[in-house]
PDB file of N, CA and C in Angstrom:
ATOM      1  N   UNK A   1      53.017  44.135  68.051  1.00  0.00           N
ATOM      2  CA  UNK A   1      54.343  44.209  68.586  1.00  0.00           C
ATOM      3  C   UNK A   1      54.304  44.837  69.973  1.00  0.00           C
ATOM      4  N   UNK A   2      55.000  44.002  71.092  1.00  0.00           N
ATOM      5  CA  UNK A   2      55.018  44.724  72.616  1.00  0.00           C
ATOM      6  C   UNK A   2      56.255  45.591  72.179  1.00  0.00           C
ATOM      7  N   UNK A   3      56.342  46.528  72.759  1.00  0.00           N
ATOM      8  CA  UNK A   3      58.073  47.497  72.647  1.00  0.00           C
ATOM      9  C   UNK A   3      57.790  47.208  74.260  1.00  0.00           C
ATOM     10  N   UNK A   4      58.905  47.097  74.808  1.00  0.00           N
ATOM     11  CA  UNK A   4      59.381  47.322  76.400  1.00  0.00           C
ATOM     12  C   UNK A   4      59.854  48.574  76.560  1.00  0.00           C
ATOM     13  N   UNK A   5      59.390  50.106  77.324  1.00  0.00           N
ATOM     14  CA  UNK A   5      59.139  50.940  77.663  1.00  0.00           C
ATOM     15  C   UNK A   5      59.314  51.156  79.243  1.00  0.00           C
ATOM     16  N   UNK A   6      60.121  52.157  79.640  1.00  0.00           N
ATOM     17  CA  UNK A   6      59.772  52.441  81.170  1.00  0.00           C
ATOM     18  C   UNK A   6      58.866  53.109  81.063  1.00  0.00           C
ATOM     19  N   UNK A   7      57.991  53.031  82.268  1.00  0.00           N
ATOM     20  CA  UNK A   7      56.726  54.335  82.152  1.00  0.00           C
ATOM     21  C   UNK A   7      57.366  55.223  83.039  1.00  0.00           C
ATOM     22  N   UNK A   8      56.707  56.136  82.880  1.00  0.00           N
ATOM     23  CA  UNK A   8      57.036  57.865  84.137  1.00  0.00           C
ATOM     24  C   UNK A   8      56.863  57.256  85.349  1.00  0.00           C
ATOM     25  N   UNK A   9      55.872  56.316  85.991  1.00  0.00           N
ATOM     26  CA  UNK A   9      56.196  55.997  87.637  1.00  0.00           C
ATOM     27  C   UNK A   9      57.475  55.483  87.663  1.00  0.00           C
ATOM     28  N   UNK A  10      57.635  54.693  86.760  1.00  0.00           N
ATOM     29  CA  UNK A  10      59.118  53.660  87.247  1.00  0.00           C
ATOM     30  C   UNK A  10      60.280  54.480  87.225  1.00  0.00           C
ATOM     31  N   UNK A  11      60.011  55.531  86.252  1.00  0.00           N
ATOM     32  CA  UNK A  11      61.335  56.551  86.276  1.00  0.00           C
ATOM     33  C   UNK A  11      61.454  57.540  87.630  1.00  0.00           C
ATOM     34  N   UNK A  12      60.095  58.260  88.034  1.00  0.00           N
ATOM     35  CA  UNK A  12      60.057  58.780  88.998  1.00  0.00           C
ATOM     36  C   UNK A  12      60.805  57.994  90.127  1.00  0.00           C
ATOM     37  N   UNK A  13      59.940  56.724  90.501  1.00  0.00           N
ATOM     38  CA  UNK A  13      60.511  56.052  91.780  1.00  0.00           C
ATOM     39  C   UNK A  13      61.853  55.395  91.683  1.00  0.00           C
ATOM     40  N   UNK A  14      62.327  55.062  90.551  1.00  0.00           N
ATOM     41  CA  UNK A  14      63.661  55.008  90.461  1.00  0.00           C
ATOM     42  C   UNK A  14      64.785  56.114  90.610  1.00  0.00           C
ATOM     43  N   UNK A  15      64.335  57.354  90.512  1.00  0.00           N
ATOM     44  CA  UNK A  15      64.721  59.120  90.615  1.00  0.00           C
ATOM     45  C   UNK A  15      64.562  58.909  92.439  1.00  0.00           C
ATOM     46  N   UNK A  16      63.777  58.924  93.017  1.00  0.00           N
ATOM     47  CA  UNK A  16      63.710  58.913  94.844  1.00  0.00           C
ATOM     48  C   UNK A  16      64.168  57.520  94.874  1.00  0.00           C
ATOM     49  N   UNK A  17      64.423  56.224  94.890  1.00  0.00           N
ATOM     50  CA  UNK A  17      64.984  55.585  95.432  1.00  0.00           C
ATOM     51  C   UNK A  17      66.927  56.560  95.657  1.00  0.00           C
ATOM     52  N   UNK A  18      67.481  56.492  94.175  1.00  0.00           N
ATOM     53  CA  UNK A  18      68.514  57.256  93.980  1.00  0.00           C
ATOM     54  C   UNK A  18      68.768  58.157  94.939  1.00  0.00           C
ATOM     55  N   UNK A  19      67.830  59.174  95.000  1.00  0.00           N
ATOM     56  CA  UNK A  19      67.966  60.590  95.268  1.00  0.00           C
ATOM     57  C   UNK A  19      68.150  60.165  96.767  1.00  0.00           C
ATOM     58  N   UNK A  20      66.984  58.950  97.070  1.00  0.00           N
ATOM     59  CA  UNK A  20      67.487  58.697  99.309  1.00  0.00           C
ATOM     60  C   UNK A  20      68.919  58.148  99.063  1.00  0.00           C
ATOM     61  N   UNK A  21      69.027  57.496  98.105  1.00  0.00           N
ATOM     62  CA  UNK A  21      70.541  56.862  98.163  1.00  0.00           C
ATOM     63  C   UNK A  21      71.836  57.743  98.437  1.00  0.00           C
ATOM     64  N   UNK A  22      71.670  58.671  97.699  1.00  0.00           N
ATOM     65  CA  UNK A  22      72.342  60.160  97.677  1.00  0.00           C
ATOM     66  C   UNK A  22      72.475  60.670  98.663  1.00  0.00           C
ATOM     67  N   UNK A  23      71.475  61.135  99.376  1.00  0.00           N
ATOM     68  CA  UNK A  23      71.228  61.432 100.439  1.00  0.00           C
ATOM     69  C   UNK A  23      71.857  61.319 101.993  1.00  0.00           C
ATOM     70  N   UNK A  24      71.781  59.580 101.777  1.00  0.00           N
ATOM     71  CA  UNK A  24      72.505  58.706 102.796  1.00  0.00           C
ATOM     72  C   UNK A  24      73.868  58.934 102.722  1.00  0.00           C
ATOM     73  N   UNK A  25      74.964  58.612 101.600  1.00  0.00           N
ATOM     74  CA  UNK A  25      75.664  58.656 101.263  1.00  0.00           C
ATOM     75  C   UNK A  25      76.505  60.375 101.619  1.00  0.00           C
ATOM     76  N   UNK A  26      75.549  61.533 101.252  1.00  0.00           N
ATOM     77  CA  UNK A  26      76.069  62.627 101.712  1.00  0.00           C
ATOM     78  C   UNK A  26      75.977  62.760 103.123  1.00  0.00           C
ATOM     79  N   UNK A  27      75.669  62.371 103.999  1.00  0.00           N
ATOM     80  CA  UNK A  27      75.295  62.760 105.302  1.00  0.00           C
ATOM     81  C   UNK A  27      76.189  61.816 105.622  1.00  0.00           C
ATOM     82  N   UNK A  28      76.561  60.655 105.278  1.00  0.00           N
ATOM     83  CA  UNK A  28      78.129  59.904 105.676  1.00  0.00           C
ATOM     84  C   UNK A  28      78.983  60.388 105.649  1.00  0.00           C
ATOM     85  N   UNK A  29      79.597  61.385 104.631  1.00  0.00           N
ATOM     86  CA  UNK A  29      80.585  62.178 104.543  1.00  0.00           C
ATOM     87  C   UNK A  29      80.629  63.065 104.942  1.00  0.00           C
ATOM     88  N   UNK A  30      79.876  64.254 104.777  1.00  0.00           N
ATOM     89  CA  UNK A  30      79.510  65.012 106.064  1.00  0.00           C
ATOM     90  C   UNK A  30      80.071  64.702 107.834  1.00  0.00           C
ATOM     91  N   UNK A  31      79.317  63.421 108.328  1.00  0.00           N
ATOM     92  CA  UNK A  31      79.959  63.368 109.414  1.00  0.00           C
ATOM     93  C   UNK A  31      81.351  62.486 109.462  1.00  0.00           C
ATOM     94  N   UNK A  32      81.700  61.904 108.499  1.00  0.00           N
ATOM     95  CA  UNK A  32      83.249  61.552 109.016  1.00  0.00           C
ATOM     96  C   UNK A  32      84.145  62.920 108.369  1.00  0.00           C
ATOM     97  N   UNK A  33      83.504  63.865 107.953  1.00  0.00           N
ATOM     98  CA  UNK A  33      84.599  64.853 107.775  1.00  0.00           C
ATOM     99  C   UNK A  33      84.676  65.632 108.831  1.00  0.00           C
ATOM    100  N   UNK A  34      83.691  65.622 109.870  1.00  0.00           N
ATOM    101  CA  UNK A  34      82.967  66.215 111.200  1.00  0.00           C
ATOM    102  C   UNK A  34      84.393  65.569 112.099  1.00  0.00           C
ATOM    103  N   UNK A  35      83.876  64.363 111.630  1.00  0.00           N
ATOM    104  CA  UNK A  35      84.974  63.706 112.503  1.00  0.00           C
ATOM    105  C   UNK A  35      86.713  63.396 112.517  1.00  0.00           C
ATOM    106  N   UNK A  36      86.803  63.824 111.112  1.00  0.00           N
ATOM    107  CA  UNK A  36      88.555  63.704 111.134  1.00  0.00           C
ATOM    108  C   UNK A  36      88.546  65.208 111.607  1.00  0.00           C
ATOM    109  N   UNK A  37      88.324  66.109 111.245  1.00  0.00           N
ATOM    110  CA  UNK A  37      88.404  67.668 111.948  1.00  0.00           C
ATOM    111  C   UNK A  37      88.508  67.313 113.205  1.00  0.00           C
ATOM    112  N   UNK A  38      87.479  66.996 113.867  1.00  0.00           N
ATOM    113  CA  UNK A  38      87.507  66.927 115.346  1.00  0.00           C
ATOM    114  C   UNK A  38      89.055  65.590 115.959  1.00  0.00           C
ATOM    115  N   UNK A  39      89.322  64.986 114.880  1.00  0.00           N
ATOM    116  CA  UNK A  39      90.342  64.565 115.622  1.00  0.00           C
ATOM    117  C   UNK A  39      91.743  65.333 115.560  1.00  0.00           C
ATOM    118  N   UNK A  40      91.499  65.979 114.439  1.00  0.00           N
ATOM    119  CA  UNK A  40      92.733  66.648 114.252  1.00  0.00           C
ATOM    120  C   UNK A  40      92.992  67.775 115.284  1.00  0.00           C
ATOM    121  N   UNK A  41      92.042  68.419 115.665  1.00  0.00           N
ATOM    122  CA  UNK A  41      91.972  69.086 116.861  1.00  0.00           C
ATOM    123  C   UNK A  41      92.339  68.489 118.040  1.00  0.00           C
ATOM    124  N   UNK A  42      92.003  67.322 118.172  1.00  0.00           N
ATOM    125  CA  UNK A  42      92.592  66.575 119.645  1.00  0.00           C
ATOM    126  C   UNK A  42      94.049  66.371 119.508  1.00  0.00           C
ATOM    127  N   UNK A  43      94.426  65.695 117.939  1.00  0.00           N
ATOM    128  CA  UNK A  43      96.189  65.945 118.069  1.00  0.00           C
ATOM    129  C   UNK A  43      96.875  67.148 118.520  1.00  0.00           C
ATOM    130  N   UNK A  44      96.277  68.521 117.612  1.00  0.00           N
ATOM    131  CA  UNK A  44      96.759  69.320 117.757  1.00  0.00           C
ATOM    132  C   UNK A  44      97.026  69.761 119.163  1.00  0.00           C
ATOM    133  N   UNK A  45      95.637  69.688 120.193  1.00  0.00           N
ATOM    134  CA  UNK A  45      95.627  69.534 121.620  1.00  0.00           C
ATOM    135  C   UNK A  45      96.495  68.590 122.662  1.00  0.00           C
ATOM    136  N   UNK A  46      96.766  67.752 122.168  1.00  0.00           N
ATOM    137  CA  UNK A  46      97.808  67.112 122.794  1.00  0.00           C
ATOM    138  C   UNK A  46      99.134  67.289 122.344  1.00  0.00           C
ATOM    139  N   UNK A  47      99.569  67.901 120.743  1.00  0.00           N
ATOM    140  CA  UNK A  47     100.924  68.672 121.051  1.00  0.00           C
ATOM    141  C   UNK A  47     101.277  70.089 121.586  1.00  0.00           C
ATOM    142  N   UNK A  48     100.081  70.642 121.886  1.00  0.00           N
ATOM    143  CA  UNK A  48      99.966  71.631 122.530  1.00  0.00           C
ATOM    144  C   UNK A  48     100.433  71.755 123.574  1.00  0.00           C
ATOM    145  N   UNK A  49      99.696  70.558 124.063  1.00  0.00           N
ATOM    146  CA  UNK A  49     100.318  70.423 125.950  1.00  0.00           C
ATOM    147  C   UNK A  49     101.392  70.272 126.150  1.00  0.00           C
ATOM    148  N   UNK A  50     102.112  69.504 125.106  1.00  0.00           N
ATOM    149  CA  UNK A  50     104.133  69.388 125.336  1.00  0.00           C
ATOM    150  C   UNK A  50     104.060  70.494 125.171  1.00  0.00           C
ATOM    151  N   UNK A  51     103.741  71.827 124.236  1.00  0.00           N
ATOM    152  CA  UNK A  51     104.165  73.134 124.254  1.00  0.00           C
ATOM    153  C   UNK A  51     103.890  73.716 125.423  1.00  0.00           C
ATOM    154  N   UNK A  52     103.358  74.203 126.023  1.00  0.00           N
ATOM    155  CA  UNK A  52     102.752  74.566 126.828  1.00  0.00           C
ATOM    156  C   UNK A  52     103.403  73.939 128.510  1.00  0.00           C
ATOM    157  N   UNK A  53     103.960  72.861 128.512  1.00  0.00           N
ATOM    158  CA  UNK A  53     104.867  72.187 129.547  1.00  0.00           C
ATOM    159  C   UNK A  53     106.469  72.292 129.692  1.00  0.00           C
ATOM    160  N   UNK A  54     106.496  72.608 128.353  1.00  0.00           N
ATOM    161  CA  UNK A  54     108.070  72.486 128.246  1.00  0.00           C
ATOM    162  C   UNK A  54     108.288  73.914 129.196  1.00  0.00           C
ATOM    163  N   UNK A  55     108.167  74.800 129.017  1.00  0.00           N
ATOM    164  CA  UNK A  55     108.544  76.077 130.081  1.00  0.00           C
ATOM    165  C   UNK A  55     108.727  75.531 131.657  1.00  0.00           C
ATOM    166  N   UNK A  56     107.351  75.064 131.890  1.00  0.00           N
ATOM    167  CA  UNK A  56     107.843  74.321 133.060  1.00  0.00           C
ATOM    168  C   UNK A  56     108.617  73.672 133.544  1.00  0.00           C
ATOM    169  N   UNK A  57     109.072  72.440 132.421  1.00  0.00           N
ATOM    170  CA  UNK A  57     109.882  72.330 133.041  1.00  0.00           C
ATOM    171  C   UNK A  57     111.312  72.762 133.194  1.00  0.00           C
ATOM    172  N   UNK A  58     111.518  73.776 132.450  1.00  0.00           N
ATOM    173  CA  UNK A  58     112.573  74.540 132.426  1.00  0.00           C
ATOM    174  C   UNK A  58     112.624  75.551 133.755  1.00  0.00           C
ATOM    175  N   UNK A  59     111.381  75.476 133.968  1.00  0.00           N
ATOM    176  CA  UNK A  59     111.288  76.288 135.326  1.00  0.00           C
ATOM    177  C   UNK A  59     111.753  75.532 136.687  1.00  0.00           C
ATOM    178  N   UNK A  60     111.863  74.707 136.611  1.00  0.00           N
ATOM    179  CA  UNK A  60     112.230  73.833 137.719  1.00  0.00           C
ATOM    180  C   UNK A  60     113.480  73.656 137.972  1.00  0.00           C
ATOM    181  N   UNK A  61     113.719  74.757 138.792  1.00  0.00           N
ATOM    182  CA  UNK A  61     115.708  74.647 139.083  1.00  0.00           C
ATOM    183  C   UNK A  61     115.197  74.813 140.747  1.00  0.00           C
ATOM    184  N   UNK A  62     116.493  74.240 141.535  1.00  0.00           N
ATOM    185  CA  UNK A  62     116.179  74.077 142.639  1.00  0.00           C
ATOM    186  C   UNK A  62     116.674  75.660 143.227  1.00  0.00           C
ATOM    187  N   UNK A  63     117.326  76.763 143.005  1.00  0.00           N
ATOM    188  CA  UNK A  63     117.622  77.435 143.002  1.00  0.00           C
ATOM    189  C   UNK A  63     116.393  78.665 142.417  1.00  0.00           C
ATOM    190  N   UNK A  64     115.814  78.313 141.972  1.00  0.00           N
ATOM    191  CA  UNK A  64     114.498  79.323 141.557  1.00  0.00           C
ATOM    192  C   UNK A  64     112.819  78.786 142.415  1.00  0.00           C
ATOM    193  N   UNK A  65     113.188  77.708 142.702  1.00  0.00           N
ATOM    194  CA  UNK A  65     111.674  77.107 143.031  1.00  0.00           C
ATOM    195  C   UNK A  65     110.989  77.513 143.746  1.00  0.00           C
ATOM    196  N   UNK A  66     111.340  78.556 144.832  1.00  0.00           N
ATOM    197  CA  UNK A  66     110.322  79.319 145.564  1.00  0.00           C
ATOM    198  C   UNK A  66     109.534  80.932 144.281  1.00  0.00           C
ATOM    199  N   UNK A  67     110.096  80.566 143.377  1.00  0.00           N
ATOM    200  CA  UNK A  67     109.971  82.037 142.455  1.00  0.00           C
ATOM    201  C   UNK A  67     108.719  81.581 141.592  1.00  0.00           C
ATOM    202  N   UNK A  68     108.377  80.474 141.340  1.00  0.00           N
ATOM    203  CA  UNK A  68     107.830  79.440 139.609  1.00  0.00           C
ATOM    204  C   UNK A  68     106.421  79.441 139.889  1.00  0.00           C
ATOM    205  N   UNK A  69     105.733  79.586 138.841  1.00  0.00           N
ATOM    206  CA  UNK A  69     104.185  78.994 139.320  1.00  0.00           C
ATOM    207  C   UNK A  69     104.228  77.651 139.561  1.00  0.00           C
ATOM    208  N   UNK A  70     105.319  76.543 140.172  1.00  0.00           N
ATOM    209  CA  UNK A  70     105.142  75.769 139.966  1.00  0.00           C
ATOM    210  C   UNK A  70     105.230  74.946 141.868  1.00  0.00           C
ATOM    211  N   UNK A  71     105.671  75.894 142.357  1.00  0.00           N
ATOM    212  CA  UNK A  71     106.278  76.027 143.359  1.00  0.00           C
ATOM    213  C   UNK A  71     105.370  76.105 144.668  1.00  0.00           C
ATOM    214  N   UNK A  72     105.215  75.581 145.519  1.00  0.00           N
ATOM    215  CA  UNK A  72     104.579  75.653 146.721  1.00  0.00           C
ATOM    216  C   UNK A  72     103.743  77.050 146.987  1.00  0.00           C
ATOM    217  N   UNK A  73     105.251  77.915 146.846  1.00  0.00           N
ATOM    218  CA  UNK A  73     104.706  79.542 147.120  1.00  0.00           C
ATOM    219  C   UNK A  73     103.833  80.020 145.765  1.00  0.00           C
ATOM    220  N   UNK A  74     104.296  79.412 144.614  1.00  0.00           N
ATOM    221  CA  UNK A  74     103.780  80.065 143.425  1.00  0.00           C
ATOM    222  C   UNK A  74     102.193  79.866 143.190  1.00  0.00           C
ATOM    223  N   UNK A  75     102.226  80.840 142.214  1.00  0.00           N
ATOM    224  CA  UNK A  75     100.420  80.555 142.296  1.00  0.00           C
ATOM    225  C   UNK A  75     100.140  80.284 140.409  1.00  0.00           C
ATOM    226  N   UNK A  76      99.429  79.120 140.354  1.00  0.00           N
ATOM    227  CA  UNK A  76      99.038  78.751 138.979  1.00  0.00           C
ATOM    228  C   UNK A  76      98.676  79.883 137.764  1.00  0.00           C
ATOM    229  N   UNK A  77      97.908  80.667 138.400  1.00  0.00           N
ATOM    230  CA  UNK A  77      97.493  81.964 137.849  1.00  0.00           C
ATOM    231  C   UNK A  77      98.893  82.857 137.249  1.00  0.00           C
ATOM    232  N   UNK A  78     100.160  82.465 137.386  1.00  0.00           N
ATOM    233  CA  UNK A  78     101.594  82.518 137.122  1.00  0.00           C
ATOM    234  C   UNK A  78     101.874  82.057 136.142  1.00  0.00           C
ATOM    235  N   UNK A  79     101.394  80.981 135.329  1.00  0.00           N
ATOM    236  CA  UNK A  79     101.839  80.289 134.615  1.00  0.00           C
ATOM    237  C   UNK A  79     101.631  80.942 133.370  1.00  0.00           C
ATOM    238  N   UNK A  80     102.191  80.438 132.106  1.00  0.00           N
ATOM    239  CA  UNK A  80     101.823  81.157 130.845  1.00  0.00           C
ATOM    240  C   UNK A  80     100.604  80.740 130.107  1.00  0.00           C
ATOM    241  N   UNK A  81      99.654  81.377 130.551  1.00  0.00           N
ATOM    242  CA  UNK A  81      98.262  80.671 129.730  1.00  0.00           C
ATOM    243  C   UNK A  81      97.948  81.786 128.756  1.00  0.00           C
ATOM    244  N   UNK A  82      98.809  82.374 127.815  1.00  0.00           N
ATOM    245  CA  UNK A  82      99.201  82.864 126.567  1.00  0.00           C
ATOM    246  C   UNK A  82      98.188  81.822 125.481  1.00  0.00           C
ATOM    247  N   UNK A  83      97.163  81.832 124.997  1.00  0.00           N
ATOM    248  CA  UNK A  83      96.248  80.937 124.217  1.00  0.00           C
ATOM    249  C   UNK A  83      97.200  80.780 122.805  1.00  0.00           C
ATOM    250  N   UNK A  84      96.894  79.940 122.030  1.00  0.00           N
ATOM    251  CA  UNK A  84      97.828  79.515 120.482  1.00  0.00           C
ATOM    252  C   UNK A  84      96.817  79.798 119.314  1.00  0.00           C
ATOM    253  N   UNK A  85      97.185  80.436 118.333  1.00  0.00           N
ATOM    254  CA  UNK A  85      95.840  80.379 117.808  1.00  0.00           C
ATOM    255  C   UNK A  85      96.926  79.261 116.263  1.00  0.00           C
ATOM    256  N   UNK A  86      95.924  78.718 116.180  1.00  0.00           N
ATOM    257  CA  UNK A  86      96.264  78.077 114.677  1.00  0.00           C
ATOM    258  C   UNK A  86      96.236  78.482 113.520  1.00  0.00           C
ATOM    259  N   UNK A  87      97.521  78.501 112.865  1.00  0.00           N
ATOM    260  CA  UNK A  87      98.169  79.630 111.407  1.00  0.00           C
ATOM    261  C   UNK A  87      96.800  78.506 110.556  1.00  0.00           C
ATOM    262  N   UNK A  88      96.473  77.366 110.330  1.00  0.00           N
ATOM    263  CA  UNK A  88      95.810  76.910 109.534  1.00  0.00           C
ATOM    264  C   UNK A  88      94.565  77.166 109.214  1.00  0.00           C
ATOM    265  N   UNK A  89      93.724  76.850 110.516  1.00  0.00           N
ATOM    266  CA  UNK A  89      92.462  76.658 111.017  1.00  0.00           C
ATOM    267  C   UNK A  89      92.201  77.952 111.086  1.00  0.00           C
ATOM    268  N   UNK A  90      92.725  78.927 112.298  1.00  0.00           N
ATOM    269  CA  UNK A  90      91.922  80.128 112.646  1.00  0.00           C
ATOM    270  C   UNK A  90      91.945  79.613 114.416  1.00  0.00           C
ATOM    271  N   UNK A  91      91.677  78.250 114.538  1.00  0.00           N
ATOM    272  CA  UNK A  91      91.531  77.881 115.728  1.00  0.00           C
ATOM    273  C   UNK A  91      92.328  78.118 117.252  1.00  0.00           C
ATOM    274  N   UNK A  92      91.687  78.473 118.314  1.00  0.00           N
ATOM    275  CA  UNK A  92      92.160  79.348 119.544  1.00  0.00           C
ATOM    276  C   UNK A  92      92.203  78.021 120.335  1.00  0.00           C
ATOM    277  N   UNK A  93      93.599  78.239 120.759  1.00  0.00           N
ATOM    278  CA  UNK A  93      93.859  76.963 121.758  1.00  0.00           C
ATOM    279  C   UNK A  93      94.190  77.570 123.044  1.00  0.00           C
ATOM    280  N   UNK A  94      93.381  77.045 124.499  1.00  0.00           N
ATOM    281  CA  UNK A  94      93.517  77.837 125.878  1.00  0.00           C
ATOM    282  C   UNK A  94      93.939  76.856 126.581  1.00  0.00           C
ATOM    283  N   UNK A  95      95.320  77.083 127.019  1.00  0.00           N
ATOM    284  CA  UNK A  95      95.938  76.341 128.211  1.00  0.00           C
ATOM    285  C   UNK A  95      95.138  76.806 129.524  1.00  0.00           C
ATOM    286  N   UNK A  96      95.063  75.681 130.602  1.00  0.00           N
ATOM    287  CA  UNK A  96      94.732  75.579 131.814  1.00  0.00           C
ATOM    288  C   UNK A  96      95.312  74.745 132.788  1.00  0.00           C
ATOM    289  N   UNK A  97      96.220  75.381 133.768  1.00  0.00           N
ATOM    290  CA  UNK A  97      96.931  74.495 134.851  1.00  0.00           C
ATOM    291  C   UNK A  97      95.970  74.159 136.149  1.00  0.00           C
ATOM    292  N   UNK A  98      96.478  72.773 136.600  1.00  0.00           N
ATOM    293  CA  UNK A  98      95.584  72.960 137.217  1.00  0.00           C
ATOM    294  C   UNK A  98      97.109  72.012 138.624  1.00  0.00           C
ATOM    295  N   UNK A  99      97.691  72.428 139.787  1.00  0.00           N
ATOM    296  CA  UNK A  99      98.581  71.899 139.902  1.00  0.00           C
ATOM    297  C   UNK A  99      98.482  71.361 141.490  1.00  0.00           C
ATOM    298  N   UNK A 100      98.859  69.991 141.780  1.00  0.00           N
ATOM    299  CA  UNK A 100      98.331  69.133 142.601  1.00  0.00           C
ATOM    300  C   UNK A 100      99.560  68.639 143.311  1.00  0.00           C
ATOM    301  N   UNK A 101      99.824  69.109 144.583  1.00  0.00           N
ATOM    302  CA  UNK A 101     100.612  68.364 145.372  1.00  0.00           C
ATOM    303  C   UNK A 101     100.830  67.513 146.067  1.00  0.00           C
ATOM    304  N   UNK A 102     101.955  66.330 145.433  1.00  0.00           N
ATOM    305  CA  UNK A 102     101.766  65.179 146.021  1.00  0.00           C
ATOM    306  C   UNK A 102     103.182  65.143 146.769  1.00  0.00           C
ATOM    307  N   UNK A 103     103.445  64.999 148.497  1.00  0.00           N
ATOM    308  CA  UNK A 103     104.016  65.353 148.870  1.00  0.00           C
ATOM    309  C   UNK A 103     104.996  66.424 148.828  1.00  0.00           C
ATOM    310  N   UNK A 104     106.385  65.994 148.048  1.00  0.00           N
ATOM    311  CA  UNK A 104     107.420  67.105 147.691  1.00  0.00           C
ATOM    312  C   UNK A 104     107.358  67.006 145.972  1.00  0.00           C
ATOM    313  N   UNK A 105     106.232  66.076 145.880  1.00  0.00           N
ATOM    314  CA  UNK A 105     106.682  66.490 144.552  1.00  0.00           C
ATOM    315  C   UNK A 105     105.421  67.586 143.833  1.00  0.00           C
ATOM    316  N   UNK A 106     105.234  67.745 142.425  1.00  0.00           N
ATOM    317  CA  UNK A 106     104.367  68.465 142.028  1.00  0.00           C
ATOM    318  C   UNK A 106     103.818  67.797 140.817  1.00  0.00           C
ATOM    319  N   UNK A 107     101.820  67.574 141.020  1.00  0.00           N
ATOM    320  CA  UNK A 107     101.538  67.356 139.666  1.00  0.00           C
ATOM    321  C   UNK A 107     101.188  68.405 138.740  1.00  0.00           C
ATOM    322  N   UNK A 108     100.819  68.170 137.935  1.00  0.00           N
ATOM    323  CA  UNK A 108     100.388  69.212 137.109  1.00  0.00           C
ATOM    324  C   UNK A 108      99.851  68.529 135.566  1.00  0.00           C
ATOM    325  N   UNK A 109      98.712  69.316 135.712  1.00  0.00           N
ATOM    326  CA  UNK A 109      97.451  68.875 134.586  1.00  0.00           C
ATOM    327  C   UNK A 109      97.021  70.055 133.468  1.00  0.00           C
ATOM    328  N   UNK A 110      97.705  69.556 132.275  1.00  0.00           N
ATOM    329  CA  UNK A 110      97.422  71.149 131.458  1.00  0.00           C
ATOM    330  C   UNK A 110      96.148  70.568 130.762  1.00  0.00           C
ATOM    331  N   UNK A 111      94.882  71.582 130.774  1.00  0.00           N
ATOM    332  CA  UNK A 111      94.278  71.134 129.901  1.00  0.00           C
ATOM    333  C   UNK A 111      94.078  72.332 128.730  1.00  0.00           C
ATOM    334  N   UNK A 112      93.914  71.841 127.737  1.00  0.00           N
ATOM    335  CA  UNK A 112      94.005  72.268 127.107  1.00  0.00           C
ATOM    336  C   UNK A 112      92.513  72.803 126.210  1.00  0.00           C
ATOM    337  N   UNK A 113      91.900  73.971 125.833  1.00  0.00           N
ATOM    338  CA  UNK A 113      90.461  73.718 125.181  1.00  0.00           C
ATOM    339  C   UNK A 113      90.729  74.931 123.901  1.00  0.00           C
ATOM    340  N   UNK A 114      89.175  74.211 123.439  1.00  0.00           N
ATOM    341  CA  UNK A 114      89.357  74.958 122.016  1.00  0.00           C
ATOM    342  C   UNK A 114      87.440  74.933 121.837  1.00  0.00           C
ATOM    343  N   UNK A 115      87.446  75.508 120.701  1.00  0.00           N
ATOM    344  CA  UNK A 115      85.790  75.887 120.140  1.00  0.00           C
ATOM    345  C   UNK A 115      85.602  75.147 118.780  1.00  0.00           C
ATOM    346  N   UNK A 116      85.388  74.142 118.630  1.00  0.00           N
ATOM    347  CA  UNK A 116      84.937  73.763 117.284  1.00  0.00           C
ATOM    348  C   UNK A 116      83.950  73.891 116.219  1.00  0.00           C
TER     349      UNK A 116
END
């Protein structure tokens, strides 16, 4: 009588085929969890910057505009770069103006950074 039997190699190498399979599979998840984090940080960074703008433009009265960091006379270093830290994460968010005059008018570039 044959009995059909796995032997110990076939079990072994069937154990490491698995185990790379595993493997692969964890290091996929790993980095797309790398990666929704890191996007969620870029949202958060871009509603930041409406936070972080809205003052401004509240600052912009024609009657104050020589006073504003926003202002010819004003100096960027004026502005509120007060950092946010995130109630969730822990995460430190740092505003940065950076403000560019185009004729009479004014640009202005917040960037925004963080440490992941």
């Amino acid at each position: 009588m044959h009995k059909k039997a796995l032997t110990l190699i076939e079990i072994i190498i069937s154990i490491i085929i698995v185990a790379i399979t595993m493997a692969g599979m964890v290091n996929l998840f790993v980095s797309s969890k790398r990666w929704v984090l890191h996007s969620q940080s870029r949202m958060a960074g871009g509603e930041l910057g409406k936070r972080f703008l809205e003052p401004l433009q509240m600052g912009v009265r024609q009657d104050q505009w020589g006073a504003n960091c926003l202002s010819q006379n004003g100096d960027p270093a004026a502005c509120d770069h007060t950092p946010w830290t995130d109630p969730y994460t822990g995460r430190i968010y740092t505003p940065t103006y950076n403000i560019n005059p185009l004729g009479n008018l004014r640009r202005v570039i917040v960037t925004i950074t963080w440490v992941e």
